[in-house]
Protein backbone atom coordinates (compact mmCIF):
# COMPACT_ATOMS: atom_id res chain seq x y z
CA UNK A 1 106.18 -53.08 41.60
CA UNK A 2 109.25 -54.10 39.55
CA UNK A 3 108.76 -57.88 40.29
CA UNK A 4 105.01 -56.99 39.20
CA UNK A 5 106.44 -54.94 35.70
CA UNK A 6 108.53 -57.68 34.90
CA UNK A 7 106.17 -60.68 35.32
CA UNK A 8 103.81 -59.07 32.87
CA UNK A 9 106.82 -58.27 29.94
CA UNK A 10 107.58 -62.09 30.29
CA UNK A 11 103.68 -62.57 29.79
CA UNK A 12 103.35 -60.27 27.22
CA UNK A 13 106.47 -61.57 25.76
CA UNK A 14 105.24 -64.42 24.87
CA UNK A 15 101.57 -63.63 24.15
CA UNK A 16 98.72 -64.99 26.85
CA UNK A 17 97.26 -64.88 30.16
CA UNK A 18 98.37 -63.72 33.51
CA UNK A 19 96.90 -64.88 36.63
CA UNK A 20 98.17 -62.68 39.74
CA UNK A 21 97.12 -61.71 42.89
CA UNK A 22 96.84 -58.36 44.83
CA UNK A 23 96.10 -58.34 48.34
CA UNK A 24 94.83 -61.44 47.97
CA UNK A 25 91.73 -61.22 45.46
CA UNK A 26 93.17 -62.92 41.70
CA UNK A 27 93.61 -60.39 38.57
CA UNK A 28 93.49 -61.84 35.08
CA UNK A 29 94.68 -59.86 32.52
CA UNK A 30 94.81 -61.46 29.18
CA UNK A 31 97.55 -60.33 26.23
CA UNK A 32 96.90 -60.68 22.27
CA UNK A 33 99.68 -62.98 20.65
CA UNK A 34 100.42 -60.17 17.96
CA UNK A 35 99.96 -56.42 19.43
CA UNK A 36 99.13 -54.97 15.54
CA UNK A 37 101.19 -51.42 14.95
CA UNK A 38 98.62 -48.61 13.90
CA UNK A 39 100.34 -47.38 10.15
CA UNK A 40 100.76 -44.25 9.27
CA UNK A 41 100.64 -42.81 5.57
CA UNK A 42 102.95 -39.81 4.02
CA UNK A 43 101.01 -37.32 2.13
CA UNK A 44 102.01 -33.71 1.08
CA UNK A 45 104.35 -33.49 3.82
CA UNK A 46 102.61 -35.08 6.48
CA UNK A 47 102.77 -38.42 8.21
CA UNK A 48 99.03 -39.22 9.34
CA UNK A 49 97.75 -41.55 12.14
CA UNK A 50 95.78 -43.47 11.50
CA UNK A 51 93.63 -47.01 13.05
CA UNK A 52 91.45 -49.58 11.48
CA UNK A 53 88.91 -51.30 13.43
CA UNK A 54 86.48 -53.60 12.64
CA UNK A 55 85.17 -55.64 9.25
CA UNK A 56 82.27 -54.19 7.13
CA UNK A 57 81.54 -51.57 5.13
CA UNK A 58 83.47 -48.44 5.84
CA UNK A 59 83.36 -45.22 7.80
CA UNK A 60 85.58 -42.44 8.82
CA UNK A 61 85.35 -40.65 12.22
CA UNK A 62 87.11 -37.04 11.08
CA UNK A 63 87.93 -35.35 14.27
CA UNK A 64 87.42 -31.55 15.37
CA UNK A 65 89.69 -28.61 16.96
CA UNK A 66 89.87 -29.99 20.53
CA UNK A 67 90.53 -33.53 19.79
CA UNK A 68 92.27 -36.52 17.71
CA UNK A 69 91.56 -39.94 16.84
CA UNK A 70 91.39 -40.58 20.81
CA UNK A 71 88.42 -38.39 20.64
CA UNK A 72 85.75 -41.11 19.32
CA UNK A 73 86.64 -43.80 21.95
CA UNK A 74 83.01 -44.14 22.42
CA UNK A 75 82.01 -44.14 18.86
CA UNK A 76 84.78 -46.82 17.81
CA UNK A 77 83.57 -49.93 20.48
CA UNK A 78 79.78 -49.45 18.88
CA UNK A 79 80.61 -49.17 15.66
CA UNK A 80 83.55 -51.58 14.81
CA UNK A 81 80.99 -54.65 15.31
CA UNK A 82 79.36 -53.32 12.22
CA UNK A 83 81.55 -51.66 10.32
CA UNK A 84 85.29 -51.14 8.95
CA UNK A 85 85.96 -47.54 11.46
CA UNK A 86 88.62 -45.65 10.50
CA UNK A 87 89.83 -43.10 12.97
CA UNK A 88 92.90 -40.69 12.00
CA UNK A 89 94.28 -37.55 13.19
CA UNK A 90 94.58 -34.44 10.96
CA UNK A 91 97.60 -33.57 10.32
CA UNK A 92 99.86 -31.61 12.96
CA UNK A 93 97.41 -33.53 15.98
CA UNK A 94 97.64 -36.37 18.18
CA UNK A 95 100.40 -38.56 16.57
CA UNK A 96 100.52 -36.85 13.39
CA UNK A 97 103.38 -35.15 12.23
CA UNK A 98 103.27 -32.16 9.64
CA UNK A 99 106.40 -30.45 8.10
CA UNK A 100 106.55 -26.63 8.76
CA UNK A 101 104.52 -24.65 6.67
CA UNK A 102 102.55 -27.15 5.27
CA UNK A 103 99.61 -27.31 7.64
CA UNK A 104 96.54 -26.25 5.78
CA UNK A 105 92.93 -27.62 6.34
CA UNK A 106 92.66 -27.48 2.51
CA UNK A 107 94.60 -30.92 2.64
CA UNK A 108 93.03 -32.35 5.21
CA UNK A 109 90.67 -34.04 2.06
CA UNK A 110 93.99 -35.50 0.37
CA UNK A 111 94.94 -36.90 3.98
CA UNK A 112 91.64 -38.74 3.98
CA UNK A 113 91.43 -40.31 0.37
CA UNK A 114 95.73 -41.32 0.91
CA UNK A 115 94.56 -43.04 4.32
CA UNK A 116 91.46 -44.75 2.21
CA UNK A 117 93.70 -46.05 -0.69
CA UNK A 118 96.25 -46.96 1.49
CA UNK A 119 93.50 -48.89 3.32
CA UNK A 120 91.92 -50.10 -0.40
CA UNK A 121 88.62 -48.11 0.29
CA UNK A 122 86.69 -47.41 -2.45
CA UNK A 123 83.85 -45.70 -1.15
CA UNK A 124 83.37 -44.87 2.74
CA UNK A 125 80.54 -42.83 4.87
CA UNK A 126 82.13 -39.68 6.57
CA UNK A 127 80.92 -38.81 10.40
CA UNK A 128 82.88 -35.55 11.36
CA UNK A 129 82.90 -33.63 14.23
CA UNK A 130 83.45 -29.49 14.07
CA UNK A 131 86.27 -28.67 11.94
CA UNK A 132 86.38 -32.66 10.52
CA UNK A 133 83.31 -31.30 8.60
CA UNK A 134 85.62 -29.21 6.12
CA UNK A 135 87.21 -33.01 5.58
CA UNK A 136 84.26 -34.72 5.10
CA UNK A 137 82.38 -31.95 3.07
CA UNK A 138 84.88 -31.16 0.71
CA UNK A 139 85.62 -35.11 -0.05
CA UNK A 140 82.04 -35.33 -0.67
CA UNK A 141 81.96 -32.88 -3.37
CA UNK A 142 85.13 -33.24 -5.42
CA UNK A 143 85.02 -36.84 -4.74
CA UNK A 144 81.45 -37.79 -4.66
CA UNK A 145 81.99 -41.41 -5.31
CA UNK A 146 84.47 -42.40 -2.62
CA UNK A 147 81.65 -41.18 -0.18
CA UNK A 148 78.28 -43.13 0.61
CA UNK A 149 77.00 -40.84 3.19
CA UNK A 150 77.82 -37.39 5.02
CA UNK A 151 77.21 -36.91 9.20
CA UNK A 152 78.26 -32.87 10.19
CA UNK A 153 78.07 -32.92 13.45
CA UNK A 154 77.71 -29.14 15.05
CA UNK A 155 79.91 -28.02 12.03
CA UNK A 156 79.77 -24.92 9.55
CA UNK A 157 81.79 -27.54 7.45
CA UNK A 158 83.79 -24.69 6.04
CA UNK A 159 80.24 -22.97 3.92
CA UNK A 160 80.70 -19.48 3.40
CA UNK A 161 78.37 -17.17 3.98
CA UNK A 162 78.36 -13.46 6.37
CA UNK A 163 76.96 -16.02 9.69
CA UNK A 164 79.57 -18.84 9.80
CA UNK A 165 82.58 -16.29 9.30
CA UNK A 166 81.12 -14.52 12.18
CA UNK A 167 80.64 -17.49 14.05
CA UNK A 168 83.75 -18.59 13.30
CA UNK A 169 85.43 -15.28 14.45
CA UNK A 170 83.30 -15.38 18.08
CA UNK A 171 84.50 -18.80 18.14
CA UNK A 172 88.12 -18.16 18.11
CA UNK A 173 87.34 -15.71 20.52
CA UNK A 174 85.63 -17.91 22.91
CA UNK A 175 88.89 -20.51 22.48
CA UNK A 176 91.19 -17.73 23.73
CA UNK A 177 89.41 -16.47 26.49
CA UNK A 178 87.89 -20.44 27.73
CA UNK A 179 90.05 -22.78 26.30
CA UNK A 180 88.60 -25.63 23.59
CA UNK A 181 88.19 -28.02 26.73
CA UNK A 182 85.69 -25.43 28.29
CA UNK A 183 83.99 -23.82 24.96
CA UNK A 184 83.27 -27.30 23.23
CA UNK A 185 81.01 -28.60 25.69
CA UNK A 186 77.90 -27.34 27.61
CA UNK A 187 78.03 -24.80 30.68
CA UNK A 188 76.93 -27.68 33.17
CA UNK A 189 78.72 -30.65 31.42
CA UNK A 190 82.03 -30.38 33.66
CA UNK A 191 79.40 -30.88 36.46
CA UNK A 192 77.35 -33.16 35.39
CA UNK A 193 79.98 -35.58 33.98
CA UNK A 194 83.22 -34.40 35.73
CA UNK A 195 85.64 -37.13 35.01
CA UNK A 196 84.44 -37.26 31.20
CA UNK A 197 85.29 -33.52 30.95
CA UNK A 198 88.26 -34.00 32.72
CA UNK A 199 89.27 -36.44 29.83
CA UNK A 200 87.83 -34.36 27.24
CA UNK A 201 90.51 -31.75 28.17
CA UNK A 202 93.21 -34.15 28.62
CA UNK A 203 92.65 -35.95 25.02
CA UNK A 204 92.81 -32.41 23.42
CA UNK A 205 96.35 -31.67 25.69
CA UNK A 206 97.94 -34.33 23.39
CA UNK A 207 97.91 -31.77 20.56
CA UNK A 208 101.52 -30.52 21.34
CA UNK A 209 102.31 -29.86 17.85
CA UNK A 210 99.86 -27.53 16.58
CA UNK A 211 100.76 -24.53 14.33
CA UNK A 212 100.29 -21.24 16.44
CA UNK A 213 97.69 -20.10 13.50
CA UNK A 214 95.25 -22.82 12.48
CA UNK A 215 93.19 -20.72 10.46
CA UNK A 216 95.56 -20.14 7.62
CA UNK A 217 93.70 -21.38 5.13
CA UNK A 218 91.09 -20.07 2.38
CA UNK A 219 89.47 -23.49 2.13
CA UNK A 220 85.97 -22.46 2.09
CA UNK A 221 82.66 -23.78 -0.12
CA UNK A 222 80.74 -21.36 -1.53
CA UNK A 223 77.20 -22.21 -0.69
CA UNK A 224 75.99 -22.90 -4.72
CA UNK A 225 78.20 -25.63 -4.42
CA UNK A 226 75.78 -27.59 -2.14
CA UNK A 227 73.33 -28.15 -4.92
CA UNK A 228 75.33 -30.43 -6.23
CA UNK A 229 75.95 -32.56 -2.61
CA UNK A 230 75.20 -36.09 -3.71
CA UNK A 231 75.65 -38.58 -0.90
CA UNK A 232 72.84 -38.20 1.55
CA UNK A 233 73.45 -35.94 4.27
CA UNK A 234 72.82 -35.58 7.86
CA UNK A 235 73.37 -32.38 9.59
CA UNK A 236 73.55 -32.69 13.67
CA UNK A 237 73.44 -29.66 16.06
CA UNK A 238 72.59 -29.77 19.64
CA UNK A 239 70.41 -27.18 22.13
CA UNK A 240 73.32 -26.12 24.05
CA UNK A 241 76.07 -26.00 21.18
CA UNK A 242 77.40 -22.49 22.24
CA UNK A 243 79.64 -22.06 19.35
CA UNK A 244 77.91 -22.77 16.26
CA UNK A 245 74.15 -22.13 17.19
CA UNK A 246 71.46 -24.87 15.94
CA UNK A 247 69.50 -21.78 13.91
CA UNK A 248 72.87 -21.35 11.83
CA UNK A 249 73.10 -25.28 11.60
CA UNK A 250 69.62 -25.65 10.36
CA UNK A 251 70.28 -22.29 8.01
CA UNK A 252 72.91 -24.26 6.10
CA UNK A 253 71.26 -27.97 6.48
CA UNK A 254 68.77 -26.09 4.09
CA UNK A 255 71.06 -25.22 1.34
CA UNK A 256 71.72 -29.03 0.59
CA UNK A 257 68.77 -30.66 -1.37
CA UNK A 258 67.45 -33.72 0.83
CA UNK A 259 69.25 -33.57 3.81
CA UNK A 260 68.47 -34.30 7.30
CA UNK A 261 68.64 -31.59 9.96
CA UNK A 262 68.02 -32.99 13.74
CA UNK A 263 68.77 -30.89 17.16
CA UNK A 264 69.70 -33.62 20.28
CA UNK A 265 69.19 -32.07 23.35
CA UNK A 266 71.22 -31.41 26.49
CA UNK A 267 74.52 -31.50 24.47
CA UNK A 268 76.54 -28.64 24.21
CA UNK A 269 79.15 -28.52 20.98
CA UNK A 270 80.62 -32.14 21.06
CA UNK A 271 77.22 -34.47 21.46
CA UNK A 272 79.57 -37.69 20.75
CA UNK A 273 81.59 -37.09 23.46
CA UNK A 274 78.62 -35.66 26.10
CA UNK A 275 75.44 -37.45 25.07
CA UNK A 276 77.34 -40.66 22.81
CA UNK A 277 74.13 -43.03 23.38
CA UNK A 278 71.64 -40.68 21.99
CA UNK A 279 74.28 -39.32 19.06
CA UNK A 280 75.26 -42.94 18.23
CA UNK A 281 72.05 -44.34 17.99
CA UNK A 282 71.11 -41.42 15.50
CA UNK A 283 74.19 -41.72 13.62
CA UNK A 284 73.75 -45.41 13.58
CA UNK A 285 70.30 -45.43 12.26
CA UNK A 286 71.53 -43.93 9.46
CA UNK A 287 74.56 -45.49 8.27
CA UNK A 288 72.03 -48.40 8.14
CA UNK A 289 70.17 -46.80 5.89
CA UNK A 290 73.01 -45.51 3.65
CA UNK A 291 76.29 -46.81 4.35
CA UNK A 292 75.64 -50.32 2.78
């Protein structure tokens, strides 16, 4: 193994291809000449992760509770032929650092639009996940012009009204007593796809730096302030979503003039991750339509 180690650091030393055999049958594994260094950017005390893939016009993956930029490996392959994908992780996850005391979801927006204008974004689509909807929602209505188009994705999206706080407080509930790895995703899904919940779990374990209350914040949108969503909006729940039901979904896909309310089936709370053909080729159909 450590003549194996070190014929591949000569390799990728010098950018190329290696050409080896094990027991017998030939491996080719193939290095880029420049192995580019994902940035970061500092923004009211934070360092945030962040990747750029792709050429096109833009859109943001914002992640939810149980996972990071990791999290969209299945949306990122699909979607970088098309399109400039930005994935990040909110501040105190993944590989983003976050001073004490200054974690608040009320900056996650701020993160987002220094990542974009680091980046030289103008205007980007939003696709967020569970609690990347209070990103992407807020961004979309104090800053209606950086955004083309809105996806929630099985998110409350930080609206306040009597059902999402208690949703929100069953929730939490349901996190202490299962564990995000178990909660976010449907009853049979560890069954029926047992090595992608296994990873599910394991991409949310990376979170080692997370403030012991992540509800701290007051960031909420009072729900007269959806009149005034502009960018076209799609709201996505699924049949099986156990935390945010697809009746309180719909409830609040109704408060914003124009927008698009669609229940996938099968899926339980993370339909990117579970069902990622049937929620990409929804999502995809329209970015096409609006992301341009």
């Amino acid at each position: 193994m450590l003549w194996f180690a070190r014929q591949f650091e000569r390799v990728k030393a010098r950018g190329g291809a290696a050409r080896l055999r094990i027991n017998q049958r030939p491996l080719s594994i193939t290095f880029p000449r420049r192995i580019s260094v994902m940035p970061t950017v500092n923004t009211s005390g934070a360092e945030i992760y962040y990747e750029v893939h792709g050429e096109g016009p833009a859109v943001v993956f914002a992640h939810g509770r149980g996972g990071n930029a990791a999290s969209w490996w299945q949306q990122v392959p699909r979607f970088a032929r098309q399109y400039r994908v930005v994935v990040f992780d909110h501040r105190a996850f993944g590989r983003s650092r976050c001073a004490p005391g200054a974690f608040d979801r009320a900056r996650f927006s701020d993160d987002l639009l220094a990542i974009l204008d680091a980046e030289g974004i103008e205007r980007s689509a939003i696709v967020c996940q569970s609690m990347g909807g209070w990103t992407g929602l807020r961004t979309a209505l104090r800053h209606p012009e950086r955004v083309s188009c809105l996806v929630l994705s099985n998110t409350p999206a930080g609206i306040d009204t009597p059902q999402v706080a208690h949703a929100l407080q069953r929730t939490r509930q349901q996190f202490a007593e299962q564990g995000v790895g178990r909660a976010a995703v449907a009853v049979d899904f560890p069954a029926r796809a047992p090595e992608r919940a296994y990873l599910y779990a394991q991409i949310g374990s990376l979170n080692v730096n997370l403030p012991e209350d992540l509800y701290n914040s007051g960031d909420t949108t009072a729900p007269g302030a959806l009149a005034s969503l502009k960018p076209p909006t799609l709201f996505i729940t699924s049949e099986n979503d156990r935390l945010f039901s697809p009746r309180l979904i719909e409830s609040l896909a109704g408060l914003v003039p124009g927008a698009r309310f669609v229940e996938l089936p099968e899926a339980g709370h993370s339909p990117y991750f579970e069902t990622p053909e049937v929620f990409n080729d929804l999502v995809a159909e329209f970015l096409d339509q609006h992301a341009a």
